[in-house]
Protein backbone atom coordinates (compact mmCIF):
# COMPACT_ATOMS: atom_id res chain seq x y z
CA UNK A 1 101.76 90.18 91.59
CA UNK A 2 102.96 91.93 94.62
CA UNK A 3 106.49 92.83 95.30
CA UNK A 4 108.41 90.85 98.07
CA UNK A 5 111.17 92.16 99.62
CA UNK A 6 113.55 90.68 102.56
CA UNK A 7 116.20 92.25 104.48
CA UNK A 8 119.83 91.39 103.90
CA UNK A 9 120.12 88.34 106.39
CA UNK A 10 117.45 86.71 105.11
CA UNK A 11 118.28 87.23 101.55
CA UNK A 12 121.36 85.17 102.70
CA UNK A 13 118.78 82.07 102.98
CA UNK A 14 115.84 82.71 100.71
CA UNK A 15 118.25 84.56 97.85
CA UNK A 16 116.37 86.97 96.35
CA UNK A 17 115.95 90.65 96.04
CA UNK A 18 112.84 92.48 95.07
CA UNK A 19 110.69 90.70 92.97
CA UNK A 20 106.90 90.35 91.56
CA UNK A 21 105.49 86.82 93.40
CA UNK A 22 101.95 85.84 92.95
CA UNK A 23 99.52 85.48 95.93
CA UNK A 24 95.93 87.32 96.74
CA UNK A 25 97.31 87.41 100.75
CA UNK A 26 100.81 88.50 102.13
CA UNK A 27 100.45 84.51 103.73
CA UNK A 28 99.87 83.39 99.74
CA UNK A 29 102.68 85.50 98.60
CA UNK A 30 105.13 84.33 101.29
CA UNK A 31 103.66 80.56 100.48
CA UNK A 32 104.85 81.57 96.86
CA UNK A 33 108.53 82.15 97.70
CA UNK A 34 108.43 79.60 100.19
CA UNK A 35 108.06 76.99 97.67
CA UNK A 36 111.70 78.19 96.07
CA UNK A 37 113.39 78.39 99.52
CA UNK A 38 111.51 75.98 101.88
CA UNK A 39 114.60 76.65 104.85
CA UNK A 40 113.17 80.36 104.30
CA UNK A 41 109.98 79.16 106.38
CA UNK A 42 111.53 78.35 109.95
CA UNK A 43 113.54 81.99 109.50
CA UNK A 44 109.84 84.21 109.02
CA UNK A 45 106.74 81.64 110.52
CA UNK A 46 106.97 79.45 113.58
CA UNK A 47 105.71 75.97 113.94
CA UNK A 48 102.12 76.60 113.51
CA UNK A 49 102.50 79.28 111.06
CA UNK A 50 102.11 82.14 112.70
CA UNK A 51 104.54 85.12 112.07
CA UNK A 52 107.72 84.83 114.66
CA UNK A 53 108.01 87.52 117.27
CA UNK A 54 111.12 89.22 115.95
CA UNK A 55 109.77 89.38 112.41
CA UNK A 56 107.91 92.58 111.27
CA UNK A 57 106.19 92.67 107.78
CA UNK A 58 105.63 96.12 106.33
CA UNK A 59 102.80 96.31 103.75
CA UNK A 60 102.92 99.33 101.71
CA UNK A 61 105.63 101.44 104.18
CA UNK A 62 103.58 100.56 107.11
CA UNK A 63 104.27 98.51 109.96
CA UNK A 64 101.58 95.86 109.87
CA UNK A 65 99.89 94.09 113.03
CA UNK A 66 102.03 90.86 113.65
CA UNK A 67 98.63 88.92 114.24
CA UNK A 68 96.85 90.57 111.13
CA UNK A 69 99.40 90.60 108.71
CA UNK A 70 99.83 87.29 107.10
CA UNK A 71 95.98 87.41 106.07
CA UNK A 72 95.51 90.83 104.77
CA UNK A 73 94.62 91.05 101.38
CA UNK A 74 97.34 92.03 98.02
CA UNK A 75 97.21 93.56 94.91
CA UNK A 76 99.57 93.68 92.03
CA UNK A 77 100.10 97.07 93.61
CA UNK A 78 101.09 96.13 96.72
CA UNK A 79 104.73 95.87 98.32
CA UNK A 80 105.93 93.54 101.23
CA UNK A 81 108.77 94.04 103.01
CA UNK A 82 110.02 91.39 105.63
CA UNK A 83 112.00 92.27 108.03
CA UNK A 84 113.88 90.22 110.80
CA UNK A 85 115.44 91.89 114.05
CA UNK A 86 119.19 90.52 114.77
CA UNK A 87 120.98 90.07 118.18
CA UNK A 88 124.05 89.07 119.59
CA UNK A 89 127.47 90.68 120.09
């Protein structure tokens, strides 16, 4: 299972710090949290499922391609770090 982390705002909604989830894709693996924190969704994918443009997903330390990321393949190796960028004043 790979690791699946989430910044501090969004552990406000999806409650959870790092943790082993199952899932063969990063898309699987955020499916599997998903399923314990369905509000989580709207915060990470848009309506059709793609990856919102203020999110950034970083597979192993590495900033992933927003269009590429979501189907890339995991291993039990494997961390995922989700990130979402905050504004306002």
């Amino acid at each position: 299972m790979a690791q699946l982390a989430f910044t501090q705002h969004l552990r406000d909604v999806i409650d959870t710090g790092q943790r082993p989830v199952p899932g063969d894709t990063v898309r699987a693996v955020l499916d599997a949290a998903f399923a314990h924190a369905p509000t989580a969704r709207g915060y990470v994918l848009d309506d059709t499922g793609a990856l919102r443009k203020h999110v950034a997903i970083f597979l192993n330390n590495k900033r992933e391609d927003p269009k590429k990321v979501l189907d890339m393949p995991v291993t039990e190796a494997c961390e995922i770090y989700v990130m979402q960028a905050l504004s306002g004043g």
